[in-house]
Protein backbone atom coordinates (compact mmCIF):
# COMPACT_ATOMS: atom_id res chain seq x y z
CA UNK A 1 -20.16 68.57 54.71
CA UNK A 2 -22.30 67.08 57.31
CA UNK A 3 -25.06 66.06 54.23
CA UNK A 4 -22.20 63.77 52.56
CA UNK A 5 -21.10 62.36 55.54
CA UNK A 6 -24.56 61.20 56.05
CA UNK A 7 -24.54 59.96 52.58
CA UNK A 8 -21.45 58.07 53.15
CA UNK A 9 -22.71 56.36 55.83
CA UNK A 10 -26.33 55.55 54.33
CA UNK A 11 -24.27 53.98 51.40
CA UNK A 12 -21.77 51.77 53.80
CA UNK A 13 -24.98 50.55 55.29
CA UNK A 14 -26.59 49.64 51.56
CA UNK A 15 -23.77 47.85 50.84
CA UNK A 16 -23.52 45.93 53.87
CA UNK A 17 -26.79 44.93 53.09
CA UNK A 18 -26.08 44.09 49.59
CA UNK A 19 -26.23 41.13 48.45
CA UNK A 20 -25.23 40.17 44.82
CA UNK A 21 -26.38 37.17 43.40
CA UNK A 22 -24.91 36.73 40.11
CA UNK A 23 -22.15 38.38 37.43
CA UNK A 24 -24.89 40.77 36.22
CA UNK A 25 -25.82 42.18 39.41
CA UNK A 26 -21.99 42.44 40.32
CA UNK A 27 -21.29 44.23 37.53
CA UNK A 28 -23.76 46.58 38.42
CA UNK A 29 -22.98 47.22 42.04
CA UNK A 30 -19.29 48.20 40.34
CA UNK A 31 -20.45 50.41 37.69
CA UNK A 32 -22.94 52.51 40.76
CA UNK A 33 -20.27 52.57 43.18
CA UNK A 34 -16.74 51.86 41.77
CA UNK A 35 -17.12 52.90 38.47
CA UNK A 36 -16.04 56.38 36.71
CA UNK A 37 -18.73 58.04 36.72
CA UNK A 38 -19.79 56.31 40.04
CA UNK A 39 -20.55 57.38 43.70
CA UNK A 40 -17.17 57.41 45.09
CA UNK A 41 -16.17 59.34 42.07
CA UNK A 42 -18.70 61.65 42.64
CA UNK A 43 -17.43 61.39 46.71
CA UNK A 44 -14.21 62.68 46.31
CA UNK A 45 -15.25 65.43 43.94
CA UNK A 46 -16.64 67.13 46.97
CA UNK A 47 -13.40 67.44 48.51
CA UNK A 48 -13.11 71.16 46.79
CA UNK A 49 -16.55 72.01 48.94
CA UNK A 50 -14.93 70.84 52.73
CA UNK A 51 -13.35 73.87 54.19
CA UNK A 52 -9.66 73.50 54.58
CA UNK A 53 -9.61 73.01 58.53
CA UNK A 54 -11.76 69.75 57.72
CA UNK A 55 -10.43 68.66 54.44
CA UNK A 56 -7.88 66.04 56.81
CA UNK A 57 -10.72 64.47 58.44
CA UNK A 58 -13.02 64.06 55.45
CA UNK A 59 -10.63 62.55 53.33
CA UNK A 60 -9.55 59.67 55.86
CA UNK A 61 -13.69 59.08 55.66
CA UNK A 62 -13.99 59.14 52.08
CA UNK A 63 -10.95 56.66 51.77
CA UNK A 64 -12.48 54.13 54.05
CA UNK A 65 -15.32 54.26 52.64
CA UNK A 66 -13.64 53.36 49.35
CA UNK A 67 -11.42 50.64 50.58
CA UNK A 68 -14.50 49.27 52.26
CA UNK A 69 -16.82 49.34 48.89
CA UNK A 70 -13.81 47.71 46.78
CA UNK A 71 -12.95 45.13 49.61
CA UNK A 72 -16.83 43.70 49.35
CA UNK A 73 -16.68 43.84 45.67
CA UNK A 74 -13.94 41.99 45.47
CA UNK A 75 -15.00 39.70 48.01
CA UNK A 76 -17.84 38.89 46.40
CA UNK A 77 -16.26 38.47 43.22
CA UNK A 78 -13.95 35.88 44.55
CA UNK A 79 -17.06 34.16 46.03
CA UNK A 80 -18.87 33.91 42.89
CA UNK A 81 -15.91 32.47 41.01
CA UNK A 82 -15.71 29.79 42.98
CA UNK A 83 -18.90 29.18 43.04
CA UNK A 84 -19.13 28.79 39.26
CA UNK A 85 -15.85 26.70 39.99
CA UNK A 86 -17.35 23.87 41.87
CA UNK A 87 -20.84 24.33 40.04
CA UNK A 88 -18.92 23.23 37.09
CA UNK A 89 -17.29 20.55 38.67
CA UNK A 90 -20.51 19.27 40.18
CA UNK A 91 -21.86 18.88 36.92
CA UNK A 92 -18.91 16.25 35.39
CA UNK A 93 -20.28 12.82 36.14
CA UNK A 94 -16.49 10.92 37.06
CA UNK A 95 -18.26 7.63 36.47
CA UNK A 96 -18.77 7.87 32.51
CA UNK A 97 -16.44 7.07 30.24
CA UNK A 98 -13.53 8.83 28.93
CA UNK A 99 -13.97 10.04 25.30
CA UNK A 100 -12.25 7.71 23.07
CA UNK A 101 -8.73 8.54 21.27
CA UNK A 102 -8.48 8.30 17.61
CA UNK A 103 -5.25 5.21 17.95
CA UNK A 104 -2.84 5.21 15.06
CA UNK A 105 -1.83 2.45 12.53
CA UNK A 106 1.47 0.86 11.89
CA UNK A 107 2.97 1.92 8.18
CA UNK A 108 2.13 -1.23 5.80
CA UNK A 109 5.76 -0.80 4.82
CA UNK A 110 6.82 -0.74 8.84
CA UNK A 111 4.23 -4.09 8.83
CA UNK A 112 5.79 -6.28 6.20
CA UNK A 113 8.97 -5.19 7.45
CA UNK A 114 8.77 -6.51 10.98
CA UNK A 115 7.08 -9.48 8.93
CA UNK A 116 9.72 -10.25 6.69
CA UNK A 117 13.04 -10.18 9.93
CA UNK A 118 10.31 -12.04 11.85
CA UNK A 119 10.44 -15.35 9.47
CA UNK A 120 14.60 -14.58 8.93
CA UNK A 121 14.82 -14.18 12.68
CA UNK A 122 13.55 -17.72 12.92
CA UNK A 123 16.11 -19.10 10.75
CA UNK A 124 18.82 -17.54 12.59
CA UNK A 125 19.60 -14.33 10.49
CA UNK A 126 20.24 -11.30 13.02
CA UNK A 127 19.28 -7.52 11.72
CA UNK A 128 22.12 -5.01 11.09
CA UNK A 129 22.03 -1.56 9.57
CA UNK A 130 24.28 0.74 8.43
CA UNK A 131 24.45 4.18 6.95
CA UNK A 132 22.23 5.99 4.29
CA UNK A 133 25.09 8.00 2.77
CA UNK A 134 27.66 5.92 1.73
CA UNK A 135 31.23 6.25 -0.14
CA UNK A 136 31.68 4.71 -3.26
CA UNK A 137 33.52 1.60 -2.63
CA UNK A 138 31.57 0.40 -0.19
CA UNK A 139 28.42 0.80 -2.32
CA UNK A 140 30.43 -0.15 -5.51
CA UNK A 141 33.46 -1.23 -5.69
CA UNK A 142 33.64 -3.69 -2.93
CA UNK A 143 30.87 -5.29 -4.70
CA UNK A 144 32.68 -5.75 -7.97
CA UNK A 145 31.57 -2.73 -9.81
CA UNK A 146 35.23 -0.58 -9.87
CA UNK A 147 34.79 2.50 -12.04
CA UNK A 148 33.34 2.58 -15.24
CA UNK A 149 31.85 -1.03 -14.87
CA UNK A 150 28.75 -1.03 -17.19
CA UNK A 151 27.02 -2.61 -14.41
CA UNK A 152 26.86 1.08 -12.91
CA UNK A 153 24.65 2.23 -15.44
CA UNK A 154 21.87 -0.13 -14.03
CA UNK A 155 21.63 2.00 -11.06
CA UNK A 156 20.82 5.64 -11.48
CA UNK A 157 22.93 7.17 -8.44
CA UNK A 158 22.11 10.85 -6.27
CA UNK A 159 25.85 11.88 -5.66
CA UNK A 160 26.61 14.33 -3.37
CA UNK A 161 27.80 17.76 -5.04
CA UNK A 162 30.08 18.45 -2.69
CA UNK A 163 32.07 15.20 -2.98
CA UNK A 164 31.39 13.05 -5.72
CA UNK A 165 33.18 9.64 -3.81
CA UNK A 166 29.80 9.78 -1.52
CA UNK A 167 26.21 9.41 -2.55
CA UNK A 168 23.08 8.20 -1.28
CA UNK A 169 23.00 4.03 -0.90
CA UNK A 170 21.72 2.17 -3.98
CA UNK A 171 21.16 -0.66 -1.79
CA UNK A 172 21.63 -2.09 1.27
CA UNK A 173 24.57 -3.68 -0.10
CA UNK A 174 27.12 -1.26 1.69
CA UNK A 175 25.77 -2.89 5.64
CA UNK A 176 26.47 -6.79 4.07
CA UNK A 177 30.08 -5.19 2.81
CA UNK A 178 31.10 -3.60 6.65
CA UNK A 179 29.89 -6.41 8.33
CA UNK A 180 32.47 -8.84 6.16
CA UNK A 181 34.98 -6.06 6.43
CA UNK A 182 34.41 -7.34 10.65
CA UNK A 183 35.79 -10.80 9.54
CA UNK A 184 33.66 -13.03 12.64
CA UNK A 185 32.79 -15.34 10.81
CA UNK A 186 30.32 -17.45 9.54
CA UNK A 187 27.54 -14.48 8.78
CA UNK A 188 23.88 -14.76 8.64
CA UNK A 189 22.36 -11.47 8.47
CA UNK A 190 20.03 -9.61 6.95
CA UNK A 191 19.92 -5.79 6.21
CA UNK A 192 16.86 -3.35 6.16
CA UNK A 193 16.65 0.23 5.10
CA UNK A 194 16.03 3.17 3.07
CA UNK A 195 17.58 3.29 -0.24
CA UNK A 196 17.28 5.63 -3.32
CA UNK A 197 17.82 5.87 -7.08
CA UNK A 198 17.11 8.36 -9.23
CA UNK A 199 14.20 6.92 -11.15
CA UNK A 200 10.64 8.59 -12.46
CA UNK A 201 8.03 8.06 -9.82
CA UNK A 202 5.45 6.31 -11.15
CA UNK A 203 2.85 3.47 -9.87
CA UNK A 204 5.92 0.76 -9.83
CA UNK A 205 8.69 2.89 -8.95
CA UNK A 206 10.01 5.75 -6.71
CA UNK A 207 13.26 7.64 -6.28
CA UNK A 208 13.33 6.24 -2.55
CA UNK A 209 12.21 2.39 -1.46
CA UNK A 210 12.89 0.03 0.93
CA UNK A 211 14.84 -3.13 0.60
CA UNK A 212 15.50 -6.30 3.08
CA UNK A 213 19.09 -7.75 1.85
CA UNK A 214 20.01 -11.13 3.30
CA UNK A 215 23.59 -12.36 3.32
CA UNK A 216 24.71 -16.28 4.48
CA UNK A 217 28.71 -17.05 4.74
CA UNK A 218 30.13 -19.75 6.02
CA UNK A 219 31.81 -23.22 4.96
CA UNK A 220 29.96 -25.04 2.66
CA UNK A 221 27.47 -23.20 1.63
CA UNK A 222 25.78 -24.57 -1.12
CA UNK A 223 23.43 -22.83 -3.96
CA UNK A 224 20.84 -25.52 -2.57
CA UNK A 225 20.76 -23.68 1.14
CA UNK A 226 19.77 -20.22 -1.19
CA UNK A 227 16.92 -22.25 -2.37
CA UNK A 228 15.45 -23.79 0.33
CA UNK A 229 15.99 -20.86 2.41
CA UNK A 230 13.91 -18.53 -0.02
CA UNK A 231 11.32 -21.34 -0.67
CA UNK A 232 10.83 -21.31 3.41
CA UNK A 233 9.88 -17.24 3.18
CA UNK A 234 7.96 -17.10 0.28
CA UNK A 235 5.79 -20.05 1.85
CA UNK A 236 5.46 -18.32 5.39
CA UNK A 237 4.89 -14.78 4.02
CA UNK A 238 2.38 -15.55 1.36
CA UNK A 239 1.46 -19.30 2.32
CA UNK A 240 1.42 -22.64 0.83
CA UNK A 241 0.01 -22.29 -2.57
CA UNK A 242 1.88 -19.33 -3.95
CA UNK A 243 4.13 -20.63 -7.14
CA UNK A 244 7.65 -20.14 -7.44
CA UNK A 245 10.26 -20.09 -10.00
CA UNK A 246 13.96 -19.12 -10.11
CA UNK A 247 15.07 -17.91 -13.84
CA UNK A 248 18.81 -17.12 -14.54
CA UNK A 249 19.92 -13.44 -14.26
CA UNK A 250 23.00 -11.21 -13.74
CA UNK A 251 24.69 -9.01 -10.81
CA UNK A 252 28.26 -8.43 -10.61
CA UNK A 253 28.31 -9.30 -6.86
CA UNK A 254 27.33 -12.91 -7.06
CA UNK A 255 27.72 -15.74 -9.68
CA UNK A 256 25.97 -17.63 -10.36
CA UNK A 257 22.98 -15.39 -10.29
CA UNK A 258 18.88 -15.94 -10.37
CA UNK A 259 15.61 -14.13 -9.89
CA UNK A 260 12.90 -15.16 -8.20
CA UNK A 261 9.49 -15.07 -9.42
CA UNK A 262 5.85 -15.77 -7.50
CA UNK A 263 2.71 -15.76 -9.16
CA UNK A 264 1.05 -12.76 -8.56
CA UNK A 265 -1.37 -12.53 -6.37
CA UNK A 266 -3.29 -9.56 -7.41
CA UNK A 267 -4.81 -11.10 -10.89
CA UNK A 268 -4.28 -15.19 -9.40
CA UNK A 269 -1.60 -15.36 -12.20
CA UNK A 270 -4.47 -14.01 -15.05
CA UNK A 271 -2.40 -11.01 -15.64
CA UNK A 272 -2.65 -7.68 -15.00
CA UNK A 273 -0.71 -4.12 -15.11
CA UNK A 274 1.28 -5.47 -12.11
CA UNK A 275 2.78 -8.20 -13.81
CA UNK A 276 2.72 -6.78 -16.74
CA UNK A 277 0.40 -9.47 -18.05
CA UNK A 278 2.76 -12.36 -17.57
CA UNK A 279 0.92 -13.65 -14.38
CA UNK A 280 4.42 -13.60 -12.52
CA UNK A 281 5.99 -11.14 -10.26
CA UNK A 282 9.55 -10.73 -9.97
CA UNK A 283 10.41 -9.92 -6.03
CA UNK A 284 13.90 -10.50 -5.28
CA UNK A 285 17.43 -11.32 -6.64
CA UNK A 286 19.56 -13.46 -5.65
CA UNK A 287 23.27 -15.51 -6.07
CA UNK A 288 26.58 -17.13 -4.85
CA UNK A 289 28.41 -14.44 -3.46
CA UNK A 290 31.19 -13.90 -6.06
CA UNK A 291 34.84 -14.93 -4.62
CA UNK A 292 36.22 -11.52 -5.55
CA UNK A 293 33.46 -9.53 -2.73
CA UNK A 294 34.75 -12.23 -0.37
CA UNK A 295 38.50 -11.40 -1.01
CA UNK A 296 37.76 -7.62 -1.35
CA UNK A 297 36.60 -7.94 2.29
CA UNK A 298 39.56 -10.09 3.21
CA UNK A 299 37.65 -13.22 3.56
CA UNK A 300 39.16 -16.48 1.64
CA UNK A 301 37.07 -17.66 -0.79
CA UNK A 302 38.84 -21.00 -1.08
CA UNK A 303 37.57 -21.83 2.11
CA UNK A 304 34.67 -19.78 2.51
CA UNK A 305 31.04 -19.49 0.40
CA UNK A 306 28.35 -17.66 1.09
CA UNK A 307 24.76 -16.69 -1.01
CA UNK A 308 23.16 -13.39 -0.90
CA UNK A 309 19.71 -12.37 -2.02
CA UNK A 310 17.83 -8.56 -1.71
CA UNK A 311 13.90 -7.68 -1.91
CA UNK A 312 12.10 -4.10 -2.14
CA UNK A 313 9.92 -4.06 0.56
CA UNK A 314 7.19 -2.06 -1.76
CA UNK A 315 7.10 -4.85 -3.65
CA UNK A 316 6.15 -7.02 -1.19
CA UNK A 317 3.41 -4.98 0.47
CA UNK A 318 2.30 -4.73 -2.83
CA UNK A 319 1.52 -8.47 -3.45
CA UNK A 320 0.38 -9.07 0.32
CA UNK A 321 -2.30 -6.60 0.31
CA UNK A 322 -2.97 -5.98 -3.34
CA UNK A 323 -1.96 -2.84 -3.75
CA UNK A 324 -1.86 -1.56 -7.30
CA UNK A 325 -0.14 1.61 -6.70
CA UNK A 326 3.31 2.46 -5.07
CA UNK A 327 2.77 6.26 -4.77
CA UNK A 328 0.46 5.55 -2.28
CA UNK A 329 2.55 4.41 0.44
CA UNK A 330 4.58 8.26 0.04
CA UNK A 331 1.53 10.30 -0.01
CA UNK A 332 0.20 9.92 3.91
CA UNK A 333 -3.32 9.68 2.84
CA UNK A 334 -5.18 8.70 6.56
CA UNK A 335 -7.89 7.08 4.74
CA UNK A 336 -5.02 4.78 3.20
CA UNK A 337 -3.21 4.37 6.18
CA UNK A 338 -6.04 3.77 8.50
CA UNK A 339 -6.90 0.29 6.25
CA UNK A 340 -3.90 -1.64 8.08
CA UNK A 341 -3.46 -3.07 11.71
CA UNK A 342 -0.51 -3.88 13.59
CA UNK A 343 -0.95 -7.83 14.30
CA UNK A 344 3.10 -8.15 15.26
């Protein structure tokens, strides 16, 4: 017994003297002294040697000895952590500059859409919106299309299976029809949002688009004041020398009724698939209001006019930035998106 206690104390003394100076020769000091096979392993196996009047005192040895070779080791491993800790830290430079953050890009729909309320905005027009799923008169039959009107077939409609008198908005029709339902009068809004038809996606059409619908009502309002107002857009959206022309059309909500046509600005009015080779590009309807919306909304149409017109913002994008395909805005390709800044 008296051999290992001299042991014990020669190895307290080598570790006191220890010094380690990196992970490999800590892991090493653990393994020789702390590990299974190690010294203090190897230690208490010589309990079964002490005789029993001495077993007492040997053991109270043996355990400081232990709790003294795990204290330094973990001492020292504490030590070299931080260590590595501020070594690290030492070698960031704080005075170079941050790595730079890949910065999104504004939707070219989201851009000519803020464009387009921006030059309403300044004629007075105020932005309302209203609901996606909508109930049948208010997408319908408020605007003069009561059931079975043949005008319904012009609009291929997602109802809703569980109740046939809702569906998804056709247009942004249904926002003009609440906001006359208010009865403050005059109105001079216009009304973005998501609509959707059920059409075959292709590169000039899409089961879901966007649409900008403006409505004017007040006294006095003249089919002139339609004219001149769209004249002022077309010119600030796509500038001065863009051509316009108004041919006569048909919508059962307004009467009398007109598109409107720019030359298109992705052939310079040469034609292409775009226009369909006519060098013109229809991009919005328009019209009176017809007297029977304004009394369906309890507005008197002997004393009150009004005009209405309504765009697909696709459309639009399309012509501004020569686009030839209107998949493309759907499919969240970066290297698309990434083309287009936010100027607004």
């Amino acid at each position: 017994m008296e051999n290992v206690l001299e042991q014990i104390a020669a190895y307290k003394e080598e570790i006191a003297a220890l010094q380690p100076n990196g992970a490999a020769s800590l892991e090493e000091y653990r393994i020789r002294f702390l590990g299974t096979k190690g010294i203090v392993k190897a230690l208490f196996a010589e309990m079964k040697n002490v005789p029993a009047d001495r077993k007492k005192e040997f053991g109270a040895i043996l355990n400081d000895f232990k709790v003294f070779a795990e204290e330094r080791y973990d001492s020292w491993k504490a030590a070299l952590s931080g260590a590595e800790e501020s070594g690290a830290a030492s070698d960031t430079d704080l005075t170079l500059p941050g790595d730079p953050l890949p910065l999104g890009s504004r939707h070219p729909i989201s851009l000519v859409r803020n464009e387009i309320l921006s030059i309403f905005r300044r004629l007075g027009f105020s932005v309302s919106e209203g609901p996606e799923i909508e109930d049948d008169w208010h997408n319908f039959s408020a605007l003069n299309l009561p059931e079975n009107h043949p005008a319904r077939d012009m609009q291929d409609t997602f109802y809703l299976n569980q109740n046939p008198d809702w569906l998804l908005r056709t247009h942004t029709s249904n926002v003009q029809i609440r906001e006359m339902q208010k009865g403050k009068l005059p109105i001079r809004i216009v009304t973005p949002g998501r609509v959707y038809r059920n059409e075959t996606i292709s590169a000039r059409a899409h089961c879901f688009f966007h649409q900008v619908e403006g409505l004017y009502i007040d006294e006095h309002v003249s089919f002139a004041d339609l004219k001149q107002t769209l004249y002022f857009f077309v010119q600030e959206l796509f500038g001065r020398d863009v051509k316009i022309r108004f041919r006569p059309s048909y919508f059962p909500f307004t009467e009398p009724s007109a598109e409107m046509d720019i030359s298109c600005l992705l052939c310079n009015g040469k034609g292409c698939n775009v226009c369909k080779h006519t060098g013109w590009v229809e991009i919005l309807g328009c019209g009176m209001v017809h007297p029977q919306v304004l009394e369906n909304c309890g507005i008197d149409s002997n004393k009150y006019t009004g005009f209405a017109f309504g765009m697909g913002i696709e459309r639009i994008t399309m012509l501004k930035y020569q686009i030839n395909d209107l998949r493309l805005f759907s499919e969240n390709d970066v290297r698309f998106l990434q083309q287009f800044t936010s100027s607004l």
